[in-house]
C-alpha atoms as a PDB file:
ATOM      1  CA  UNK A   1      84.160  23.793-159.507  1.00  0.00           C
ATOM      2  CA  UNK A   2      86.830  25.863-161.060  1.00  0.00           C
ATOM      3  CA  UNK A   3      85.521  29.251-160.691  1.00  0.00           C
ATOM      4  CA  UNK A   4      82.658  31.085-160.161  1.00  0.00           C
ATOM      5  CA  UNK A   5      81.262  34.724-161.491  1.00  0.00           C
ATOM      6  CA  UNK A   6      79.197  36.788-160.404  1.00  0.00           C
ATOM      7  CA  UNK A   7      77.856  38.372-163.433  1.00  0.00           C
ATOM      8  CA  UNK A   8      75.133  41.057-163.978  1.00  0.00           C
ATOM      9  CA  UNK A   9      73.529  42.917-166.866  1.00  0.00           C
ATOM     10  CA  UNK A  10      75.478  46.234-167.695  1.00  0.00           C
ATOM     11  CA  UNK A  11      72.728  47.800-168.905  1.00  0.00           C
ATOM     12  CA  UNK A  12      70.586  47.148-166.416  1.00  0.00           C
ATOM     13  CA  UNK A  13      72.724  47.274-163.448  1.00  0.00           C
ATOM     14  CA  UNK A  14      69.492  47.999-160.742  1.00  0.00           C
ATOM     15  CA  UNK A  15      68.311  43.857-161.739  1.00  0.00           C
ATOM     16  CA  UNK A  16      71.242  42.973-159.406  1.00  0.00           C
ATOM     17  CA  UNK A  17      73.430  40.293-159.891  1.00  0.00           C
ATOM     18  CA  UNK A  18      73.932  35.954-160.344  1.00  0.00           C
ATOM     19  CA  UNK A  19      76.651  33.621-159.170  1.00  0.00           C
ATOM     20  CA  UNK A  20      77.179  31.189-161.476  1.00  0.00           C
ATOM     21  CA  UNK A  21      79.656  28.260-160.720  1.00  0.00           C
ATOM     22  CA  UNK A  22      81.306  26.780-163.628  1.00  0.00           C
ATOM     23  CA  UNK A  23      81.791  24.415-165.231  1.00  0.00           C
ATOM     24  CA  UNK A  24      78.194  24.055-165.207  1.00  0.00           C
ATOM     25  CA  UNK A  25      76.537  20.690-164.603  1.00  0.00           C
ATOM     26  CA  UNK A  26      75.003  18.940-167.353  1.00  0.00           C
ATOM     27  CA  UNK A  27      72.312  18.395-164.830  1.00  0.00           C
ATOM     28  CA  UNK A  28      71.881  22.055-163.917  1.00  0.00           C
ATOM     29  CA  UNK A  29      72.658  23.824-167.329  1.00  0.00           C
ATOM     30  CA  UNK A  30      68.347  24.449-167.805  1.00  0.00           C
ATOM     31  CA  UNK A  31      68.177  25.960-164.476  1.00  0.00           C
ATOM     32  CA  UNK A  32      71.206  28.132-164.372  1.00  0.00           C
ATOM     33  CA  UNK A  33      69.524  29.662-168.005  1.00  0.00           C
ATOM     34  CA  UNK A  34      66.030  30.035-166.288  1.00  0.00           C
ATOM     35  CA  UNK A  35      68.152  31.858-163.281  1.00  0.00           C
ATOM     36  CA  UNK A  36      69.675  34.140-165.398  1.00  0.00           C
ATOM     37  CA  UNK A  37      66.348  34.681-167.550  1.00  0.00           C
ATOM     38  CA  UNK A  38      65.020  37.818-164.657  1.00  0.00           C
ATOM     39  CA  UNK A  39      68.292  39.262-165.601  1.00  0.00           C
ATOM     40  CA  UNK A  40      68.295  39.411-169.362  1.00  0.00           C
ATOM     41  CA  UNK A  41      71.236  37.820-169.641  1.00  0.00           C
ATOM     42  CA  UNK A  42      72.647  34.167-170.610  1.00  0.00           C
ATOM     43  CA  UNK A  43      72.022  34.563-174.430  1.00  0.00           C
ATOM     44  CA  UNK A  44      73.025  31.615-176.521  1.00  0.00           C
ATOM     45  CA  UNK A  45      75.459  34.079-179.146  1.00  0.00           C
ATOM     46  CA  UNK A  46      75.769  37.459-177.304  1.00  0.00           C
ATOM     47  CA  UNK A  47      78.373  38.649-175.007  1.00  0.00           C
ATOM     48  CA  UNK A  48      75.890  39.851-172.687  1.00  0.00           C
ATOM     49  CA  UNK A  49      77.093  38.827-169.520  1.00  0.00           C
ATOM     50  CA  UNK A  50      79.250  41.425-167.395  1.00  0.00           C
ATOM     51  CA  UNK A  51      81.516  39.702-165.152  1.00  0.00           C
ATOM     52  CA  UNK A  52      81.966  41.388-161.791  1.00  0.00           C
ATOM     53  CA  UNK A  53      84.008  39.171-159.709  1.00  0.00           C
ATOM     54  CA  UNK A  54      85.896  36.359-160.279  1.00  0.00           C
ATOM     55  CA  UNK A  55      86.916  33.357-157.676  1.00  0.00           C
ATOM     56  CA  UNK A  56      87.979  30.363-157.543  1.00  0.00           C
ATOM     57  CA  UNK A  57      90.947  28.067-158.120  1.00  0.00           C
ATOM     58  CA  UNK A  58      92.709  30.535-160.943  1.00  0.00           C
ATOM     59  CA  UNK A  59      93.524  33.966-159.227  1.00  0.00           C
ATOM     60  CA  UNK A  60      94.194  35.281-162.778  1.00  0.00           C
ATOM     61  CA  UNK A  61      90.701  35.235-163.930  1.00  0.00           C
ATOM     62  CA  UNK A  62      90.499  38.086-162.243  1.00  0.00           C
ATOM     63  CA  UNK A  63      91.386  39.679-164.880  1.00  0.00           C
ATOM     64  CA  UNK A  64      88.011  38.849-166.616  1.00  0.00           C
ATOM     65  CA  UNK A  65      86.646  41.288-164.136  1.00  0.00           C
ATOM     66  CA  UNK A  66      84.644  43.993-165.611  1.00  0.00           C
ATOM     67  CA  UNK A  67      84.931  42.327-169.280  1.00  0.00           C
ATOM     68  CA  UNK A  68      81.578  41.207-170.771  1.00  0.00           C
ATOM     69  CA  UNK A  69      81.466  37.891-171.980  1.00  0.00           C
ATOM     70  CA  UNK A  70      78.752  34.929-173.063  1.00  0.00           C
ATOM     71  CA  UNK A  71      77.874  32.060-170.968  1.00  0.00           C
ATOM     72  CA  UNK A  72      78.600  29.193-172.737  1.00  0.00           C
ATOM     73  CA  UNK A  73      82.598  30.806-173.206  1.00  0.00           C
ATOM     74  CA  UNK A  74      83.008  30.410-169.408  1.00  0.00           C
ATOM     75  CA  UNK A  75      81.546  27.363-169.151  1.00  0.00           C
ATOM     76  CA  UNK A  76      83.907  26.193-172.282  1.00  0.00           C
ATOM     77  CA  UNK A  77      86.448  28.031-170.308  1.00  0.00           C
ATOM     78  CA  UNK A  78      85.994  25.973-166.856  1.00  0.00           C
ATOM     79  CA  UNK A  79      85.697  22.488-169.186  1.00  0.00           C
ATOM     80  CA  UNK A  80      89.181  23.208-170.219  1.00  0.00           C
ATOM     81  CA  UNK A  81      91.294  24.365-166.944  1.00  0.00           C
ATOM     82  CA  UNK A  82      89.333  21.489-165.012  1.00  0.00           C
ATOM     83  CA  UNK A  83      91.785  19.161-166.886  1.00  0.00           C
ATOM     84  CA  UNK A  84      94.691  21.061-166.209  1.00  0.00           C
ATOM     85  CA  UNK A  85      97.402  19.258-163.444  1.00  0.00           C
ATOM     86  CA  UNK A  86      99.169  21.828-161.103  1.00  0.00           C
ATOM     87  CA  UNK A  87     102.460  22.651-163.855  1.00  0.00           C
ATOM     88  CA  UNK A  88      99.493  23.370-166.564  1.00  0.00           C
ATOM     89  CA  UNK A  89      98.396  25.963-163.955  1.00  0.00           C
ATOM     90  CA  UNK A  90     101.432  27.871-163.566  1.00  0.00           C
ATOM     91  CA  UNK A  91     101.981  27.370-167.076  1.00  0.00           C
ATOM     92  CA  UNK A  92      98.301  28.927-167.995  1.00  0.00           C
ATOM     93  CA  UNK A  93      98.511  31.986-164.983  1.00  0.00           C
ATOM     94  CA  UNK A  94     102.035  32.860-165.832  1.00  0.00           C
ATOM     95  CA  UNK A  95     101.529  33.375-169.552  1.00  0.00           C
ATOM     96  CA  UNK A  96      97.942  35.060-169.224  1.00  0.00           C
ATOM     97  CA  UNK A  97     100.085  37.125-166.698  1.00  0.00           C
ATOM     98  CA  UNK A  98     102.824  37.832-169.214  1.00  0.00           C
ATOM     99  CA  UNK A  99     100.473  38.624-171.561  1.00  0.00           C
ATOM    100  CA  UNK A 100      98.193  40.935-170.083  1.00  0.00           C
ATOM    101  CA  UNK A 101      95.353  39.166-171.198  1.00  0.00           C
ATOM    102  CA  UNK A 102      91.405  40.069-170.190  1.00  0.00           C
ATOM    103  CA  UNK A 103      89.301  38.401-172.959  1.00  0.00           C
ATOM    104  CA  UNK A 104      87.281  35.069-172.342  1.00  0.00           C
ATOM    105  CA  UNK A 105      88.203  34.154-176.037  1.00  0.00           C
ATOM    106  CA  UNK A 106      91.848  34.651-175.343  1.00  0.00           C
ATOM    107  CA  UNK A 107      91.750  33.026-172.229  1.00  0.00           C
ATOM    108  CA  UNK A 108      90.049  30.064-174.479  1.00  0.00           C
ATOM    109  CA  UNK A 109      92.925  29.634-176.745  1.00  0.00           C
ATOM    110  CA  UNK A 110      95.714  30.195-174.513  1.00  0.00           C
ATOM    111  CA  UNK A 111      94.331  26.766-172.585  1.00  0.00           C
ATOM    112  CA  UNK A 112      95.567  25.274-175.984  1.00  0.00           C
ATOM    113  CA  UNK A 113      98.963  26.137-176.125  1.00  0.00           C
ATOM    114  CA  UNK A 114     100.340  27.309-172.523  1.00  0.00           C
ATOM    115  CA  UNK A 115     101.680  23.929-172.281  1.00  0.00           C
ATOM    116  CA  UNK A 116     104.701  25.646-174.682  1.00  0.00           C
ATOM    117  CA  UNK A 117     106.131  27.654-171.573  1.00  0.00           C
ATOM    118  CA  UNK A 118     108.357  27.276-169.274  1.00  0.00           C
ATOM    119  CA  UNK A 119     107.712  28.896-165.835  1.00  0.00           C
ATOM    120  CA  UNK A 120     110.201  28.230-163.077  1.00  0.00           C
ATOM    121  CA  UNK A 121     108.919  29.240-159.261  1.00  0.00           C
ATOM    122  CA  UNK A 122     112.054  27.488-157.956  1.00  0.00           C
ATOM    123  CA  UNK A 123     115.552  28.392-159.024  1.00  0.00           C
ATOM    124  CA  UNK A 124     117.107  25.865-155.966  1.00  0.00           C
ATOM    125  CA  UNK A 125     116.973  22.376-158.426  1.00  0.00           C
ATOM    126  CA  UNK A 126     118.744  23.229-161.015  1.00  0.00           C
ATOM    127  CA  UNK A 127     118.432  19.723-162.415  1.00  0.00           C
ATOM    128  CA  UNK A 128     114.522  19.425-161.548  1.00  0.00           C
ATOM    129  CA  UNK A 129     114.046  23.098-163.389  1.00  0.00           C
ATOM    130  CA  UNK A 130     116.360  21.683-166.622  1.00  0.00           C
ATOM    131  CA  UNK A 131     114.241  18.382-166.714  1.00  0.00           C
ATOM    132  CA  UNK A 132     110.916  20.297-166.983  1.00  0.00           C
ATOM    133  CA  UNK A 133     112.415  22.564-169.687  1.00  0.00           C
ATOM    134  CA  UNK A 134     113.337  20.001-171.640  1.00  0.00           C
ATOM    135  CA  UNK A 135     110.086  18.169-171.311  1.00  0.00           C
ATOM    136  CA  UNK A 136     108.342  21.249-172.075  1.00  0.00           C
ATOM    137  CA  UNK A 137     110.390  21.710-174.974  1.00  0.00           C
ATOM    138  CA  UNK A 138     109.740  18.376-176.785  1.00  0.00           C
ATOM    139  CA  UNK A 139     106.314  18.016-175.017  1.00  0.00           C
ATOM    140  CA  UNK A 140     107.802  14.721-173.168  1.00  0.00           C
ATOM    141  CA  UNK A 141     110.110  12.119-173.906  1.00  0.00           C
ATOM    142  CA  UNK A 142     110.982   8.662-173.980  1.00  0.00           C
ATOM    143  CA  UNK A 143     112.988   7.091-170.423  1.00  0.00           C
ATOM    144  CA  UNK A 144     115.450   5.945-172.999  1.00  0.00           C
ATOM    145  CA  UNK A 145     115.908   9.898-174.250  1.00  0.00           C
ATOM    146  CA  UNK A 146     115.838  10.802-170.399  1.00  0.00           C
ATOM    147  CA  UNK A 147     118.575   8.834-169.137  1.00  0.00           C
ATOM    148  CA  UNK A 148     122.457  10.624-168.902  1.00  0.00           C
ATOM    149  CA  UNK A 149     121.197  13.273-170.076  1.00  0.00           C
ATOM    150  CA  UNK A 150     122.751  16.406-168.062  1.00  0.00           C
ATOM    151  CA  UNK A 151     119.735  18.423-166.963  1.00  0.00           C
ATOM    152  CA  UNK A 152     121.970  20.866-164.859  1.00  0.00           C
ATOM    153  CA  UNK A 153     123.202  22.223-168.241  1.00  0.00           C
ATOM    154  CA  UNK A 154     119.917  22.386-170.103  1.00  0.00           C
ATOM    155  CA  UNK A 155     118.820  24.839-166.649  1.00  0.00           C
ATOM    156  CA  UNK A 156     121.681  26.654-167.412  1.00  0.00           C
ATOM    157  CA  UNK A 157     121.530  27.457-170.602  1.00  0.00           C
ATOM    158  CA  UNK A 158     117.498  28.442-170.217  1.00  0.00           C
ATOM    159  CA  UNK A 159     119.118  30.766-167.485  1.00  0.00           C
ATOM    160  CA  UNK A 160     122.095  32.242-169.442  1.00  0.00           C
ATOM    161  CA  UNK A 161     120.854  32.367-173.151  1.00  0.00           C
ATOM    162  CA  UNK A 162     117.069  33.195-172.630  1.00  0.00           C
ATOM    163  CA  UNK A 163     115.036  36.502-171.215  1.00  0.00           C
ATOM    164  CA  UNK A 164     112.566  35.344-168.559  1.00  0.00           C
ATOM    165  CA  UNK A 165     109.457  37.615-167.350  1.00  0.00           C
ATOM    166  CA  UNK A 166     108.668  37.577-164.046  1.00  0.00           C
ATOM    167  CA  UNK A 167     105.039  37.429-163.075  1.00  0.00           C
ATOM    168  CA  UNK A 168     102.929  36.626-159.847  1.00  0.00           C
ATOM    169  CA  UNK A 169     103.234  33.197-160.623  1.00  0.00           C
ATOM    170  CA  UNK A 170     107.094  32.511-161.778  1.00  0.00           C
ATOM    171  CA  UNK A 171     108.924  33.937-164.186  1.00  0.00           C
ATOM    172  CA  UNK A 172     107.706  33.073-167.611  1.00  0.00           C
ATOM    173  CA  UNK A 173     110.279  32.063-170.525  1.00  0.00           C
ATOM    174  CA  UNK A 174     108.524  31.869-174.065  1.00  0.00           C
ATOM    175  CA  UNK A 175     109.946  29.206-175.851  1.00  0.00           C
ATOM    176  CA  UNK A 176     109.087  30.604-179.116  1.00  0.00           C
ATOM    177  CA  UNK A 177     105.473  30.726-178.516  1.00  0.00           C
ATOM    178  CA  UNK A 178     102.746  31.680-180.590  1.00  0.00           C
ATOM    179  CA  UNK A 179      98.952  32.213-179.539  1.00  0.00           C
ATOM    180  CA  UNK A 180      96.506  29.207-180.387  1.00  0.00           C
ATOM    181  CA  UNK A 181      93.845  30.572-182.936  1.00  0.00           C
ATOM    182  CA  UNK A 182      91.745  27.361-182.602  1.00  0.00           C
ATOM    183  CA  UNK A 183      88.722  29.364-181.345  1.00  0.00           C
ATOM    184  CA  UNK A 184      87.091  32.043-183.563  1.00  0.00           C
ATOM    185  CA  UNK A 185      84.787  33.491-180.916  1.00  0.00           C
ATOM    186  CA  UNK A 186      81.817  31.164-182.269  1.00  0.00           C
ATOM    187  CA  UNK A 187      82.416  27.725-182.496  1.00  0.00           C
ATOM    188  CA  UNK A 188      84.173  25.923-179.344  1.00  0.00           C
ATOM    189  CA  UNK A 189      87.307  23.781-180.624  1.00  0.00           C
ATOM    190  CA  UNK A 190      86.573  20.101-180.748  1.00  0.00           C
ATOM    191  CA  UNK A 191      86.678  18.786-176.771  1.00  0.00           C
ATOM    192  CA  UNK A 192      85.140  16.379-175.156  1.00  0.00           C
ATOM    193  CA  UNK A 193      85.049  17.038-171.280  1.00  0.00           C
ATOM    194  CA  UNK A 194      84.073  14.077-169.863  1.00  0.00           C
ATOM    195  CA  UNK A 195      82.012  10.637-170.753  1.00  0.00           C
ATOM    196  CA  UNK A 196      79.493  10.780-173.170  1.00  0.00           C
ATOM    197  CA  UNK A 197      77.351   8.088-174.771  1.00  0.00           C
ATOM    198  CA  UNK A 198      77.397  10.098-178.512  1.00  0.00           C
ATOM    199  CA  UNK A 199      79.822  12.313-179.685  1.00  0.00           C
ATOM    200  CA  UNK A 200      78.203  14.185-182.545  1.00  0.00           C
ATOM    201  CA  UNK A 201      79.196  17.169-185.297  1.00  0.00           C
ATOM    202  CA  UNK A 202      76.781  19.342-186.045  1.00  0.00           C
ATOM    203  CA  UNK A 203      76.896  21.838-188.873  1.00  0.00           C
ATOM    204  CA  UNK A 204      74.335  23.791-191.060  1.00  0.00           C
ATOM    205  CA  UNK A 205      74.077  21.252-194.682  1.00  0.00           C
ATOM    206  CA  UNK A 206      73.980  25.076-196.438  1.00  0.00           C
ATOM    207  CA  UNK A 207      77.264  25.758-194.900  1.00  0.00           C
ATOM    208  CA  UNK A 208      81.053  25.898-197.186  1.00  0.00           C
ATOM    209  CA  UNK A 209      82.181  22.645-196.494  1.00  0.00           C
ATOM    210  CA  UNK A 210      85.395  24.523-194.654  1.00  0.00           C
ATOM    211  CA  UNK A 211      82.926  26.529-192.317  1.00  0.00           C
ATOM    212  CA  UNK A 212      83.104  25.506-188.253  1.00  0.00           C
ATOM    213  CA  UNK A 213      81.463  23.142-186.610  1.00  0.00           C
ATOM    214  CA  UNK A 214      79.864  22.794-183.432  1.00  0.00           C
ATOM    215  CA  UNK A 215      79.654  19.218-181.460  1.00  0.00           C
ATOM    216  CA  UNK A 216      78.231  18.104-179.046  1.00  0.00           C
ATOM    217  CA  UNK A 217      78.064  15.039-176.621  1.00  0.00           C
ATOM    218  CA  UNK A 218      74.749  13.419-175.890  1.00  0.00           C
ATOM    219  CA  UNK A 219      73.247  13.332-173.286  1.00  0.00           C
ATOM    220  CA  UNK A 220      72.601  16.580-173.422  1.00  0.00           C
ATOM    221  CA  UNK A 221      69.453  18.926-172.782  1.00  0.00           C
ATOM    222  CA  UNK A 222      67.133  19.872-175.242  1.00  0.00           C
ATOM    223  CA  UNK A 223      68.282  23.729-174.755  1.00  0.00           C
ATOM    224  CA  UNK A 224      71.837  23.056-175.042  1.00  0.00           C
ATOM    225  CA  UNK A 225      70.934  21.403-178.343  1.00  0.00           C
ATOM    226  CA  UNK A 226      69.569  24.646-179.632  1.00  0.00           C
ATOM    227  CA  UNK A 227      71.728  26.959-177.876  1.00  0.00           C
ATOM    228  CA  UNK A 228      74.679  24.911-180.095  1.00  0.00           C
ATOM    229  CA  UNK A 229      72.520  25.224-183.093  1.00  0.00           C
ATOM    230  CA  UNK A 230      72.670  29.224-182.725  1.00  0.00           C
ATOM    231  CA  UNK A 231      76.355  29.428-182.376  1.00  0.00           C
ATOM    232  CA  UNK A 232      76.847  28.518-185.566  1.00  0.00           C
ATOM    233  CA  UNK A 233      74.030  29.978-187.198  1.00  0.00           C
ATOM    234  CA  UNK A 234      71.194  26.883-187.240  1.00  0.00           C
ATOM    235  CA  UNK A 235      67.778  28.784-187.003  1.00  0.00           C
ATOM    236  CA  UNK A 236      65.655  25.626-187.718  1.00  0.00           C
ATOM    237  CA  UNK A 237      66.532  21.966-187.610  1.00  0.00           C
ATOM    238  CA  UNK A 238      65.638  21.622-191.545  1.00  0.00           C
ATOM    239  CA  UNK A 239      68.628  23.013-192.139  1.00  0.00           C
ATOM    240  CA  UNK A 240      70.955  20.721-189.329  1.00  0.00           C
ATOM    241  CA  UNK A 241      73.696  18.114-190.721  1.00  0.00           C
ATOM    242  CA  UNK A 242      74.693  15.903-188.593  1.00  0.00           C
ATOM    243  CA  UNK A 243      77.981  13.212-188.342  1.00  0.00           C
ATOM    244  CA  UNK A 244      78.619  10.604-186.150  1.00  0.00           C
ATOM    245  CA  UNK A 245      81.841  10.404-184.417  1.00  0.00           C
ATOM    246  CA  UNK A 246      82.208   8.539-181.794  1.00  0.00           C
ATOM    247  CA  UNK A 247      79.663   6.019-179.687  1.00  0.00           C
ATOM    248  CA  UNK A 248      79.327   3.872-176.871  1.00  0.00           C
ATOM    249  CA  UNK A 249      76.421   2.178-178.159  1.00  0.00           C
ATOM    250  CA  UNK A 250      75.809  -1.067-178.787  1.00  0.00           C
ATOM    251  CA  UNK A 251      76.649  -1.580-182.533  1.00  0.00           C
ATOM    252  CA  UNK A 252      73.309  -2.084-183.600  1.00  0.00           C
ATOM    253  CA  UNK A 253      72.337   1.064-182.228  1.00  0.00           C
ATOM    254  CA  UNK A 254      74.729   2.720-184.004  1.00  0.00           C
ATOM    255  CA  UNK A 255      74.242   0.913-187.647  1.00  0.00           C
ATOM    256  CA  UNK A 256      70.726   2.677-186.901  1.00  0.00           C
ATOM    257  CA  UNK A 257      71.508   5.676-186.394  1.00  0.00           C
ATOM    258  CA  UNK A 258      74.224   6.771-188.909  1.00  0.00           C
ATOM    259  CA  UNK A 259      74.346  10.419-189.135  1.00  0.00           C
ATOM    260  CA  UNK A 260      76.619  10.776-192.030  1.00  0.00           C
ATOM    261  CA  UNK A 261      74.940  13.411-194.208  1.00  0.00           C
ATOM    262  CA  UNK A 262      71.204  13.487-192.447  1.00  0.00           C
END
């Protein structure tokens, strides 16, 4: 578990409230919707879900607090930080921080592109802090690239030539960065969270062939099926188009089942 909320319906604030952990086990995505059915809340498109409190192993989430958001984003949400390593962290908190952000969806795409910072907590290593900058600036590099190279001065000139912000969680230099757009607030950016048998794009055949897609990776439940199907505006399955991308089927499986333009 990353996080959990507890979340509650604004408008009906006397039905109480739910604690959902997240992400959300494929196993226990049907009951946390039936759990969240007394409430009124948990719809498949909406925003319907008022977050009261926040916990969890990302202190700035708390700035979702108060914010109304839809399930599915949080879950999406959870999906994404649970593959982040400890640098990724301080990376995501220390930008959202410098930011000032409170939306889920911009919470969403900053997972996408916080990697682009630089946050130092430790100003003692000079060659340590220079070594992560320049990784950070060229997104890694070869041992070849690494060797001689005099990380001392790289530190220093992140120090001397560039404005850091300090936040709660290091002080934040920018690099140049600019805010992922990848999600729209409908369909969730290609990701595949863990192991899947089917990996499968799904899109409405009446649809501009540059409109979003949704995906999703099988094994899944028959209600996160649909719930997909809503997001990006599939009422009936007559009107579903679906393309195989990836399998671990046997072949023959797979030469039976070939989505392409079903």
């Amino acid at each position: 578990m990353q996080f959990q909320a507890v979340l509650s319906n604004q408008h009906h604030p006397e039905y109480g409230v739910a604690t959902v952990p997240f992400p959300i086990p494929n196993a226990e995505y049907d009951n946390i919707i039936a759990l969240l059915e007394p409430f009124e809340i948990g719809d498949a498109v909406r925003r319907d879900c008022r977050i009261e409190e926040v916990s969890g192993n990302f202190p700035i989430l708390t700035q979702l607090e108060r914010t109304d958001a839809n399930l599915d984003e949080l879950d999406y949400l959870a999906k994404r930080l649970d593959s982040f390593d400890d640098y990724e962290k301080t990376q995501f908190q220390g930008m959202a921080s410098r930011l000032d952000l409170h939306g889920v969806d911009e919470f969403i795409n900053l997972t996408f592109c916080c990697q682009e910072v630089t946050v130092v907590t430790d100003f003692n290593n000079l060659e340590s802090l220079g070594r992560r900058h320049y990784l950070t600036l060229g997104g890694g590099a070869s041992m070849e690239e690494m060797q001689g190279r005099d990380f001392r001065s790289v530190a220093l000139a992140l120090l001397d030539g560039e404005v850091g912000r300090v936040t709660h969680y290091g002080v934040v230099y920018d690099n140049g960065f600019e805010m992922s757009q990848l999600y729209d607030g409908h369909s969730f950016p290609q990701y595949r969270y863990e192991d899947c048998l089917m990996e499968v794009e799904m899109s409405s055949r009446y649809a501009p062939p540059d409109s979003p897609a949704a995906y999703l990776y099988l094994p899944v439940s028959q209600t996160q099926i649909e719930r997909t199907m809503l997001r990006v505006g599939i009422n009936n399955y007559g009107d579903l188009c679906l393309r195989f991308l990836e399998s671990e089927l046997p072949e023959e499986v797979d030469a039976a089942l070939d989505f392409e333009n079903e």
